[in-house]
Protein backbone atom coordinates (compact mmCIF):
# COMPACT_ATOMS: atom_id res chain seq x y z
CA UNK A 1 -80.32 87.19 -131.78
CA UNK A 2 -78.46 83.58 -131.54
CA UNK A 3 -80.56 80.77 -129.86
CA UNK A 4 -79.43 78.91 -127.28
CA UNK A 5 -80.31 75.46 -126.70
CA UNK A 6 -82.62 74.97 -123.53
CA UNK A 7 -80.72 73.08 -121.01
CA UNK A 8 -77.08 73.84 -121.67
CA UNK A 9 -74.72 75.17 -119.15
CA UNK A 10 -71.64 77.39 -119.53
CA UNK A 11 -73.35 80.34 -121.85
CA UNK A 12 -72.28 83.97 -122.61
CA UNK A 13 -73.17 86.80 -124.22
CA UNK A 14 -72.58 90.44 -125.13
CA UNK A 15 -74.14 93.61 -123.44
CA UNK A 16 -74.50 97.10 -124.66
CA UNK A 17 -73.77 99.95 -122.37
CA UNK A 18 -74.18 103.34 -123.64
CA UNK A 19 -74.66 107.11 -121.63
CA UNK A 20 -77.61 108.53 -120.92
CA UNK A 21 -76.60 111.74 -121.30
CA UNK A 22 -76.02 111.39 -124.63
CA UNK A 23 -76.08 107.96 -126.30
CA UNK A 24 -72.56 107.39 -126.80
CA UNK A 25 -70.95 104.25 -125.95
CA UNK A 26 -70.15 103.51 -121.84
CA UNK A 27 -66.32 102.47 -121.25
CA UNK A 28 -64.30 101.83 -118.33
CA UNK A 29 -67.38 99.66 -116.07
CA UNK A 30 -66.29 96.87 -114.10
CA UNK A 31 -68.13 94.13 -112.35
CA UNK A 32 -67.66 96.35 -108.93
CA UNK A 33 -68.90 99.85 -110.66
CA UNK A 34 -71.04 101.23 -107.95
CA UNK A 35 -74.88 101.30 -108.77
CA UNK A 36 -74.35 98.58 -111.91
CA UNK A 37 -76.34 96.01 -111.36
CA UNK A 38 -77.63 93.17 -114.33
CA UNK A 39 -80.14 90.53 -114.00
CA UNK A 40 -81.89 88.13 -116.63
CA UNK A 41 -85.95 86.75 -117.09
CA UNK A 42 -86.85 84.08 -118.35
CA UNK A 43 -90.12 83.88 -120.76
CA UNK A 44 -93.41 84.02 -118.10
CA UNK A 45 -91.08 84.66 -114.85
CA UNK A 46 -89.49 87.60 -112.69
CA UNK A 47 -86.22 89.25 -112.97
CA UNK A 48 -83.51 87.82 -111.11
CA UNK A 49 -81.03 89.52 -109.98
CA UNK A 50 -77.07 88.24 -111.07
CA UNK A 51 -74.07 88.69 -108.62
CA UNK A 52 -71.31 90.20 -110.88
CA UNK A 53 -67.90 88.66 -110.11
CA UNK A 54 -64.14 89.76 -112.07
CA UNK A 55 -62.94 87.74 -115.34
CA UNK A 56 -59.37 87.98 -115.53
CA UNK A 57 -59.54 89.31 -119.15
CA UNK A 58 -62.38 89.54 -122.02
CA UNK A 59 -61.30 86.21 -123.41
CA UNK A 60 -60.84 84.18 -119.81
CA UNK A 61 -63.01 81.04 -119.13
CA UNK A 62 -66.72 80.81 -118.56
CA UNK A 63 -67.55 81.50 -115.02
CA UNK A 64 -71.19 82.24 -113.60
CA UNK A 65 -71.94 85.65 -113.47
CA UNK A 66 -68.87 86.87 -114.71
CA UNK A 67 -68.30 90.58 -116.38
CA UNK A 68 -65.73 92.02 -118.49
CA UNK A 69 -64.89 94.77 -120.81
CA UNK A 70 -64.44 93.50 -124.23
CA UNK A 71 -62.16 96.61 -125.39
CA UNK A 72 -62.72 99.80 -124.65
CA UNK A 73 -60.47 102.02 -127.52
CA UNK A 74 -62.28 99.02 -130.23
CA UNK A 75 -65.03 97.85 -129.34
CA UNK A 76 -66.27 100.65 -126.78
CA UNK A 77 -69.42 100.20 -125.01
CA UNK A 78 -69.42 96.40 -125.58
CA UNK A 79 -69.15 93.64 -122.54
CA UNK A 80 -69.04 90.24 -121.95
CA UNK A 81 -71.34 88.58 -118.95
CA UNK A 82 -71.56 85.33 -118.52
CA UNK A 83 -74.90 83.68 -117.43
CA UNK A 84 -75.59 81.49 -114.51
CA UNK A 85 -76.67 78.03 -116.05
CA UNK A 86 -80.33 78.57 -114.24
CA UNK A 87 -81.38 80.95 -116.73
CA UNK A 88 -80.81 78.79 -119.49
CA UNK A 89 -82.17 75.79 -117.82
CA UNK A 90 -85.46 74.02 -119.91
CA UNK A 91 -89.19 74.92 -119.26
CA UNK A 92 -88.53 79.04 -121.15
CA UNK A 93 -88.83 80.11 -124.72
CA UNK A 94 -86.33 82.33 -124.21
CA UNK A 95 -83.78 84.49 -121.63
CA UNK A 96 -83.45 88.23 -121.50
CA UNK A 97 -80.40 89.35 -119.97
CA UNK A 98 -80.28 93.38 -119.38
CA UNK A 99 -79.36 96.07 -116.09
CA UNK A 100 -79.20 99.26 -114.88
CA UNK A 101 -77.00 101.89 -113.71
CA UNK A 102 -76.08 105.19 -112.52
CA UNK A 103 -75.55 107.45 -115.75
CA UNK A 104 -75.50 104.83 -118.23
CA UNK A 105 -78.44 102.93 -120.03
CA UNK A 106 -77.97 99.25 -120.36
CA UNK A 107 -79.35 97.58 -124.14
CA UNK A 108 -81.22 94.38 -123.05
CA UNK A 109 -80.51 91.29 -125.19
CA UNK A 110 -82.88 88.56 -126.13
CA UNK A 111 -81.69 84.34 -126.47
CA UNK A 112 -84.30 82.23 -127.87
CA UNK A 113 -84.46 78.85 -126.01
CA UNK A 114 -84.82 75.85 -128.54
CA UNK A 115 -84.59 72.54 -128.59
CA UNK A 116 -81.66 72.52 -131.33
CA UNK A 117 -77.90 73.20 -130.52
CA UNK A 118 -77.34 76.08 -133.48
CA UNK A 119 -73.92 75.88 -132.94
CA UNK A 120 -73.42 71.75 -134.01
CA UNK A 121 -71.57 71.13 -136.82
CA UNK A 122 -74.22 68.21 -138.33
CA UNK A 123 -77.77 68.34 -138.45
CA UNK A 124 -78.20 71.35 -136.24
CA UNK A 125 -77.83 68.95 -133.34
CA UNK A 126 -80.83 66.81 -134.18
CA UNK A 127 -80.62 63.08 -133.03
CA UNK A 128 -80.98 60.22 -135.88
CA UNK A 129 -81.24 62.51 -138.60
CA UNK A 130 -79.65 59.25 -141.41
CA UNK A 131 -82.65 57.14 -140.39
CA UNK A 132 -85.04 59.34 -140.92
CA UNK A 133 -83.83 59.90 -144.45
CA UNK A 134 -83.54 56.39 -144.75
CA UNK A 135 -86.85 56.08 -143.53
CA UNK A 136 -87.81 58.42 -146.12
CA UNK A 137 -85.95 57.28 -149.09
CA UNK A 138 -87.57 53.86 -148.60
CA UNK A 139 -90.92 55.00 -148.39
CA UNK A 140 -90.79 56.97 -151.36
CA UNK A 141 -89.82 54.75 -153.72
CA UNK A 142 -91.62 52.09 -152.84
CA UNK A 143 -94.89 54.58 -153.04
CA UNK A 144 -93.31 55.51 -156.45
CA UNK A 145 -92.57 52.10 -157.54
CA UNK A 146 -96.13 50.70 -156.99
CA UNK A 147 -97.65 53.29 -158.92
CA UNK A 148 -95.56 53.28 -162.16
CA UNK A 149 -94.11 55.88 -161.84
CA UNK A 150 -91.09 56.70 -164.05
CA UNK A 151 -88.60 58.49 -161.81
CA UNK A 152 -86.01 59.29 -164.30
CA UNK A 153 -88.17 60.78 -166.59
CA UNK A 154 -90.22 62.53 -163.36
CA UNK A 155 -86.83 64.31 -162.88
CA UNK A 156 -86.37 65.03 -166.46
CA UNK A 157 -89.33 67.01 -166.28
CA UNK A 158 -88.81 68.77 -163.22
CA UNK A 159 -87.47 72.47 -164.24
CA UNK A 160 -84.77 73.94 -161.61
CA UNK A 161 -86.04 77.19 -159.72
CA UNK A 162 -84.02 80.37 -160.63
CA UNK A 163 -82.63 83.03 -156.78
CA UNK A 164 -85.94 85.11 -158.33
CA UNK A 165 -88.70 82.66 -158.04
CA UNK A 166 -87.58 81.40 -154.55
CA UNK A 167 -86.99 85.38 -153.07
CA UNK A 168 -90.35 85.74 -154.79
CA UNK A 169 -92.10 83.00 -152.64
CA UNK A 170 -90.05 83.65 -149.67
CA UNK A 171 -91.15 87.17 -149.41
CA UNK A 172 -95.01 85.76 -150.32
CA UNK A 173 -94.74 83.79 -147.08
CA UNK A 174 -93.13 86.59 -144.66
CA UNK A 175 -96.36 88.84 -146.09
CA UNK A 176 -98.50 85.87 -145.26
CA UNK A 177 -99.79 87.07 -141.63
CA UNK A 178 -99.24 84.41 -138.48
CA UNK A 179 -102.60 82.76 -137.36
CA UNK A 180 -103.73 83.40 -134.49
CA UNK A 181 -103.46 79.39 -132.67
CA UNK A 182 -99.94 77.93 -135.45
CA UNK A 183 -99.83 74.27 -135.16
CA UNK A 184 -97.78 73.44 -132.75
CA UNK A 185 -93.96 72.93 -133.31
CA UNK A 186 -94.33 74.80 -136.62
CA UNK A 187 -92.12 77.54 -137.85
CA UNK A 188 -95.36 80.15 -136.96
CA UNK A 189 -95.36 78.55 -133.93
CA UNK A 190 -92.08 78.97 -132.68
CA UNK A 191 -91.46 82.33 -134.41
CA UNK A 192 -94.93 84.13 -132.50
CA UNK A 193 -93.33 82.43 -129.22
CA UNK A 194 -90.06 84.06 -129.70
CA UNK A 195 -91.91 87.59 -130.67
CA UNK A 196 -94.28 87.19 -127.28
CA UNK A 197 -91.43 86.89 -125.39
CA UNK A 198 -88.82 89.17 -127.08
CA UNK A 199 -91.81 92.01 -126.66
CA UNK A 200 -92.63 91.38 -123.01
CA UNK A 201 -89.13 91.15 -121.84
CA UNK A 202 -87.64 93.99 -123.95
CA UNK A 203 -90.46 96.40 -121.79
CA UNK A 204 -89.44 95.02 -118.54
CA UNK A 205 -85.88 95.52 -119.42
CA UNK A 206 -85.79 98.43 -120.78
CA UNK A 207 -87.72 100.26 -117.66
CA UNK A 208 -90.73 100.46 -120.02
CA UNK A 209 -93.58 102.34 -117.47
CA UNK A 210 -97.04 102.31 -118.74
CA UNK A 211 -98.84 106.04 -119.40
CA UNK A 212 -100.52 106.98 -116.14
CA UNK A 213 -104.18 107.37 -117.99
CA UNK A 214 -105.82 108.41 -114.69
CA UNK A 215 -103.76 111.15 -114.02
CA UNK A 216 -103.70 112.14 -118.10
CA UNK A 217 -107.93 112.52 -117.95
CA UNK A 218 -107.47 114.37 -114.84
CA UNK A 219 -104.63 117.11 -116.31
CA UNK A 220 -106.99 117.14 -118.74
CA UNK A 221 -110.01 117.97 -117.30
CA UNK A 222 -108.43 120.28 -115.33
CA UNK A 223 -107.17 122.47 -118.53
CA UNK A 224 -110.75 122.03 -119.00
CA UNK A 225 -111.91 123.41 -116.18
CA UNK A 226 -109.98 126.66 -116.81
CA UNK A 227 -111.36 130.23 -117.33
CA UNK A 228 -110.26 132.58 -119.82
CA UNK A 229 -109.23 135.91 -117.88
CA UNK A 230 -111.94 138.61 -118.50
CA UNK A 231 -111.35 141.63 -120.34
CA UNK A 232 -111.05 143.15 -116.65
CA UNK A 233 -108.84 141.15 -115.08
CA UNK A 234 -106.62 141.50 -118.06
CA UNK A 235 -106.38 145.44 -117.71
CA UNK A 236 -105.75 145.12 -114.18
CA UNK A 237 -103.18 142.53 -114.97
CA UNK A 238 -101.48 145.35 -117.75
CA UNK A 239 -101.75 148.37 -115.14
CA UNK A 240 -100.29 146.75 -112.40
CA UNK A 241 -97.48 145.77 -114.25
CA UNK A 242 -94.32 147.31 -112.92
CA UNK A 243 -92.93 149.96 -115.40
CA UNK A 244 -89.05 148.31 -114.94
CA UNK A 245 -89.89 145.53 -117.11
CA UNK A 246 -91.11 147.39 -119.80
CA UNK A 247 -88.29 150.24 -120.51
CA UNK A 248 -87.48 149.17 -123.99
CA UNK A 249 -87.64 152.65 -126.44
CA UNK A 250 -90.40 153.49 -128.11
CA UNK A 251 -92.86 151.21 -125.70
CA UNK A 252 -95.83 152.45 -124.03
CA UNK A 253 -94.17 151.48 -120.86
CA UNK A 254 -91.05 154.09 -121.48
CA UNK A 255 -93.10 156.51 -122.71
CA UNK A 256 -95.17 156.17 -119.20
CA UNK A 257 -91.97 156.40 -117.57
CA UNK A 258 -91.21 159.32 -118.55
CA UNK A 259 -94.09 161.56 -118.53
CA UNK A 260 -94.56 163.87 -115.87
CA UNK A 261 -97.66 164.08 -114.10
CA UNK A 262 -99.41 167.98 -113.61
CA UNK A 263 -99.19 169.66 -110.07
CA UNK A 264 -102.83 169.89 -108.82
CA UNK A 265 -103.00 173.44 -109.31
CA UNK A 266 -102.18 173.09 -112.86
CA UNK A 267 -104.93 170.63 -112.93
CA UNK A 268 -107.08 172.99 -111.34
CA UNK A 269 -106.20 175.50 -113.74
CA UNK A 270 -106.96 173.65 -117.01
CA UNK A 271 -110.40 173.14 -115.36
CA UNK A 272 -111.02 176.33 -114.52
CA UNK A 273 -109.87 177.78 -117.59
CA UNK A 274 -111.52 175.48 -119.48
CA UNK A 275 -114.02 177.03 -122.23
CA UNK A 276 -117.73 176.30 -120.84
CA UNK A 277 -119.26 176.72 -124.00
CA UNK A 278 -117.18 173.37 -125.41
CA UNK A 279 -118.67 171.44 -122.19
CA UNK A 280 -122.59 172.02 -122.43
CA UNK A 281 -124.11 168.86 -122.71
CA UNK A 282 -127.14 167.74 -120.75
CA UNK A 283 -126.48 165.98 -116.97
CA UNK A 284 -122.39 167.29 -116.90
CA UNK A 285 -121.00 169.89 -114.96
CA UNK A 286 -120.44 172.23 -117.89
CA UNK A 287 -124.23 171.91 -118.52
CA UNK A 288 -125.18 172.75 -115.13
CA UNK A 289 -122.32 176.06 -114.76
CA UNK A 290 -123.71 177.33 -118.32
CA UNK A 291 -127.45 176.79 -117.16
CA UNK A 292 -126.65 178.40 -113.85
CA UNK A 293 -125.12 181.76 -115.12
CA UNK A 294 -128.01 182.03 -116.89
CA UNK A 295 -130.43 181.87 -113.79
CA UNK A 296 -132.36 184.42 -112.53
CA UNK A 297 -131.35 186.09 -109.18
CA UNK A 298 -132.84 183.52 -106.93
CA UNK A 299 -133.44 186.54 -104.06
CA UNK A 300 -135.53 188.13 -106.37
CA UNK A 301 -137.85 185.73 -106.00
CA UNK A 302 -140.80 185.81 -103.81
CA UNK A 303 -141.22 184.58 -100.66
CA UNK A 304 -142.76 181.89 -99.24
CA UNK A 305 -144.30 181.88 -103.02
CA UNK A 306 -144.43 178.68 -104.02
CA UNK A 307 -141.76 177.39 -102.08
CA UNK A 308 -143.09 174.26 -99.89
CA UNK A 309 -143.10 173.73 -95.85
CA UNK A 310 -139.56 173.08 -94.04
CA UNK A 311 -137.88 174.69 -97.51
CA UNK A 312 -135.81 177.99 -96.99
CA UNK A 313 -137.69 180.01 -98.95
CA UNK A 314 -141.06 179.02 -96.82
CA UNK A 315 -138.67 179.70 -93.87
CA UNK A 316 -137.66 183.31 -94.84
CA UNK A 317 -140.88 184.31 -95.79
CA UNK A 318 -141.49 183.92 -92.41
CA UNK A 319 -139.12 186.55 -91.28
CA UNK A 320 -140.72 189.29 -89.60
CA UNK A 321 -144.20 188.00 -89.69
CA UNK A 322 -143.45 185.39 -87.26
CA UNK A 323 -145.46 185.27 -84.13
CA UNK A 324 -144.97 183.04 -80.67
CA UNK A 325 -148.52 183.78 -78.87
CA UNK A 326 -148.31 183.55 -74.73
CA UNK A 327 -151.14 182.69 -73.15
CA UNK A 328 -151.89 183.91 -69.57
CA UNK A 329 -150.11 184.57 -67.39
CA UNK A 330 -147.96 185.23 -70.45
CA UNK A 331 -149.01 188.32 -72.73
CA UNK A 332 -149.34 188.46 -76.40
CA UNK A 333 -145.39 190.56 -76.61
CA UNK A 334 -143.85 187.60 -74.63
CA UNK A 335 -143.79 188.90 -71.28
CA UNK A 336 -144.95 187.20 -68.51
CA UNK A 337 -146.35 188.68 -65.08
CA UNK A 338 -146.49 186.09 -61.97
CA UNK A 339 -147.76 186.97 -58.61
CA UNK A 340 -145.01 186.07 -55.74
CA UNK A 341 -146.11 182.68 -53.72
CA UNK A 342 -148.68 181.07 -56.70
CA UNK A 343 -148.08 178.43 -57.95
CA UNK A 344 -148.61 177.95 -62.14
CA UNK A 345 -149.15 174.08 -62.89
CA UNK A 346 -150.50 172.26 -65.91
CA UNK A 347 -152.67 170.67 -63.58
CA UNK A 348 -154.66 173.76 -63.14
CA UNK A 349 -153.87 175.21 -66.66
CA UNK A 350 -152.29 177.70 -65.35
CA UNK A 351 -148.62 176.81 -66.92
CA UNK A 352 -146.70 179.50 -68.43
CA UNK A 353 -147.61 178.44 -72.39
CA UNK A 354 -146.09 179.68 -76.06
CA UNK A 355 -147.35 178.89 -78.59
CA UNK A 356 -145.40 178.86 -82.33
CA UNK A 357 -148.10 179.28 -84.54
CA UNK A 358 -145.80 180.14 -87.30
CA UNK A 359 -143.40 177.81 -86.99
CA UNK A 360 -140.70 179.36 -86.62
CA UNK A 361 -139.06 177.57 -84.44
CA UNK A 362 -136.99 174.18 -84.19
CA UNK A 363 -137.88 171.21 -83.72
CA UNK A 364 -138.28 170.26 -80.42
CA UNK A 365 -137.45 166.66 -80.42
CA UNK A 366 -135.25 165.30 -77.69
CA UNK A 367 -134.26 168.86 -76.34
CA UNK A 368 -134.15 170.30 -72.52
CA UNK A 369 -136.00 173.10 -71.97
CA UNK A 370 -135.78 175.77 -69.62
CA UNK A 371 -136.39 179.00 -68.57
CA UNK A 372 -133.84 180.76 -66.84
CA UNK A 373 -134.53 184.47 -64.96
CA UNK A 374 -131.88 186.32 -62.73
CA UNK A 375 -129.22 183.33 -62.33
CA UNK A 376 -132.23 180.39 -61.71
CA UNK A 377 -133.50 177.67 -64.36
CA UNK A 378 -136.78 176.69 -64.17
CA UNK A 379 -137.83 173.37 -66.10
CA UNK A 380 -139.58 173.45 -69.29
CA UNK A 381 -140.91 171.10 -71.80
CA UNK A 382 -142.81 170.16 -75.05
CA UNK A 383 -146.21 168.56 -75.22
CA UNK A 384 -146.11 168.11 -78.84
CA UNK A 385 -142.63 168.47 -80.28
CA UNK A 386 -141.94 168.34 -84.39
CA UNK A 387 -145.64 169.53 -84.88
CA UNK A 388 -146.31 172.48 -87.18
CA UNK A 389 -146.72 174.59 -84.10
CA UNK A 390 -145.21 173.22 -81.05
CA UNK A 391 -145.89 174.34 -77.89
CA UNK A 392 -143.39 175.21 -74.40
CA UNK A 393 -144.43 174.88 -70.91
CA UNK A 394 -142.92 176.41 -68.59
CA UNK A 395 -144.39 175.13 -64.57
CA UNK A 396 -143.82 177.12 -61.63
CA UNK A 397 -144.40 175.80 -58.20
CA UNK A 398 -145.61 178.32 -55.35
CA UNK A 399 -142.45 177.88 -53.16
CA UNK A 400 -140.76 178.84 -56.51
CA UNK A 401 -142.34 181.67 -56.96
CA UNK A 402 -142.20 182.34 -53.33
CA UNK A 403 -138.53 182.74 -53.79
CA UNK A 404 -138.90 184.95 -56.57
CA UNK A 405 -137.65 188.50 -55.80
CA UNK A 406 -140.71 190.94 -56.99
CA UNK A 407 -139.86 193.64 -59.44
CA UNK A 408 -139.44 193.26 -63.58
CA UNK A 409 -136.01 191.17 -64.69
CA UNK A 410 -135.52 189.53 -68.27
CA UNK A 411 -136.00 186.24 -68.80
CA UNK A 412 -135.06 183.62 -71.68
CA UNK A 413 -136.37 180.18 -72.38
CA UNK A 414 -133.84 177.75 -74.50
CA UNK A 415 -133.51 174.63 -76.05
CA UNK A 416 -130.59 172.28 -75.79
CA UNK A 417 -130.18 169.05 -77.34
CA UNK A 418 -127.51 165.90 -76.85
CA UNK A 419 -125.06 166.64 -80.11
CA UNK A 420 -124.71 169.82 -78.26
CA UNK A 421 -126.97 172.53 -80.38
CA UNK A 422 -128.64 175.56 -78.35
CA UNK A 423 -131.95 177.73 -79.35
CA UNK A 424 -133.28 180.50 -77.80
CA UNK A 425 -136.52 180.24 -78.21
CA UNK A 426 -138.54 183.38 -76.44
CA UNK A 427 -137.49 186.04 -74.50
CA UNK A 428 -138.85 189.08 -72.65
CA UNK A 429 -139.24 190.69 -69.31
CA UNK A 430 -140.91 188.54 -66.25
CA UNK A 431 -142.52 191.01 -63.67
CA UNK A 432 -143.10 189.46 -60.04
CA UNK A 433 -145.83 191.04 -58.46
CA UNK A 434 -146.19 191.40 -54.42
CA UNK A 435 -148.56 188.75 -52.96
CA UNK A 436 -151.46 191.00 -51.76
């Protein structure tokens, strides 16, 4: 890029504007183009910012911060800006002059800032160049002179360098790598300056963002962190799938569309008709139909046998043997015989008692007992209820029997418990007998 020489006023230079959308050159800005903006930095310092003002044509005189369109139909994408004379000013290796705006990309351009005017027709613009070669001359032959040198024949010798030799050593020193501290002034010097600052101002031009490493390490850990579905949650993934999205011929999801599912009874029917002897193994339901027509009668059995306490067999073997002993005043059939104005109380064991010796009957646990003879209850209980052979008392106080009408009547005692069952549990006649 051409190098300007630090300190001079009245500069200009060339910007190129191409779209974002796809690369190709920008036309038709202007210095008023809403959201264009441009701004230059110099080598070490901050953008600043340049207020664009109208040139009255691409080849008009300089004026600070002015902005044109070279040609837009031959030279598209290309304009002219011209710089204010601070960002050329001394004390910066160089000036980067770049911007931004809406839909286009602007290409920042780099001006080295040297101490040379490039442009000056003699000596690159370097003061007193004669007397130093003068200066030189002088020296040199006097240095030459005093030691005997023969200059002519020095010359004579010399042999001229071919283009290949000097490409050859040119390239040598381009491969040579830059130290890392060039002597000051020197060509190493001056060309790492000018790559320093065409690097660091190129990235701030160009909207160069550094890679957010935080928040890479943390996307990453969180992939990390992931699970691989199980084998479960991927079936329950396929089966809830909707059937719509899958309707394509000759899928599994078409072919589910269009099955039919059985009625129950058919169901039912394929079960039931189902050949037993192709379902026999041990623990299934075939097993246990197969092993069952097979059984023996299970009424032919014995009874109680072998069959333990509280079972149903142990219960009907108890059918018609099973006895419920009264004790006085209540005789061995059941029937019980007061006399009219005694009184039959626990307290004098004289309480009307049975007895279930068998056990026949339920358990007595949490019931209400009574015993109820021509239209009136009389209060019973349980001393020892759930025992192999509970016991029911029945207590009659003497106004009780008092009230009693003499003569035989049949009487029932019965159990009722809270979920609402109801057990008879003896009956008979009770005779009431005259006081004498």
């Amino acid at each position: 890029m051409r190098a300007i020489k630090s300190g001079s006023v009245d500069q200009s230079t060339e910007l190129r504007i191409l779209n974002s959308a796809d690369g190709t050159p920008a036309t038709g800005l202007a210095w008023n183009t809403a959201g264009l903006s441009m701004a230059y930095r110099r080598t070490g310092g901050l953008a600043t910012a340049i207020a664009l003002a109208d040139l009255a044509g691409a080849d008009a005189a300089h004026a600070d911060s002015g902005f044109k369109e070279i040609d837009a139909a031959k030279i598209p994408g290309q304009y002219r800006i011209d710089l204010p004379d601070a960002a050329c000013a001394g004390g910066a290796a160089s000036v980067t002059v770049g911007g931004a705006g809406t839909g286009v990309v602007v290409m920042p351009v780099t001006h080295p800032l040297v101490a040379y005017d490039a442009a000056a027709a003699a000596d690159l613009g370097l003061t007193d160049f004669a007397s130093i070669i003068g200066f030189l001359d002088t020296e040199i032959a006097a240095i030459l002179q005093a030691a005997g040198t023969d200059i002519p024949a020095l010359i004579g010798a010399l042999n001229d360098l071919d283009a290949a030799t000097v490409l050859a050593q040119a390239l040598a020193a381009l491969d040579t790598a830059l130290p890392a501290n060039p002597t000051a002034g020197s060509v190493n010097d001056r060309i790492k300056a000018f790559l320093d600052a065409a690097v660091s101002s190129r990235l701030a031009a160009a909207g160069y963002t550094a890679p957010d490493n935080a928040g890479i390490a943390a996307n990453g850990a969180a992939i990390a962190a992931l699970n691989d579905p199980t084998a479960a949650a991927v079936a329950d993934a396929v089966w809830d799938e909707a059937l719509a999205g899958h309707a394509g011929a000759g899928t599994a999801g078409a072919a589910l569309a269009a099955a039919n599912a059985p009625t129950a009874a058919a169901v039912a029917d394929a079960v039931w008709d189902e050949a037993s002897a192709d379902h026999g193994g041990a623990a299934t339901m075939g097993g246990k139909l197969n092993a069952a027509g097979g059984a023996a009668d299970p009424l032919g059995n014995a009874v109680p046998g072998a069959y333990p306490p509280g079972s149903a067999g142990a219960k009907l073997g108890l059918l018609g043997t099973g006895k419920v002993v009264a004790i006085a005043p209540v005789a061995l059939g059941g029937d019980v015989t007061v006399t009219r104005g005694d009184s039959y109380l626990a307290a004098g064991g004289r309480q009307l008692r049975f007895t279930d010796t068998d056990g026949v009957l339920p358990d007595l646990t949490g019931a209400t007992i009574e015993l109820r003879s021509r239209g009136v209850s009389y209060d019973g209980s349980s001393p020892n209820p759930g025992n192999p052979q509970q016991l029911v008392d029945v207590e009659l106080s003497a106004a009780e029997t008092t009230a009693m009408r003499t003569g035989r009547a049949p009487f029932a005692v019965r159990a009722e418990w809270v979920d609402g069952r109801v057990a008879t549990l003896v009956f008979g006649d009770l005779t009431v007998d005259p006081a004498p």
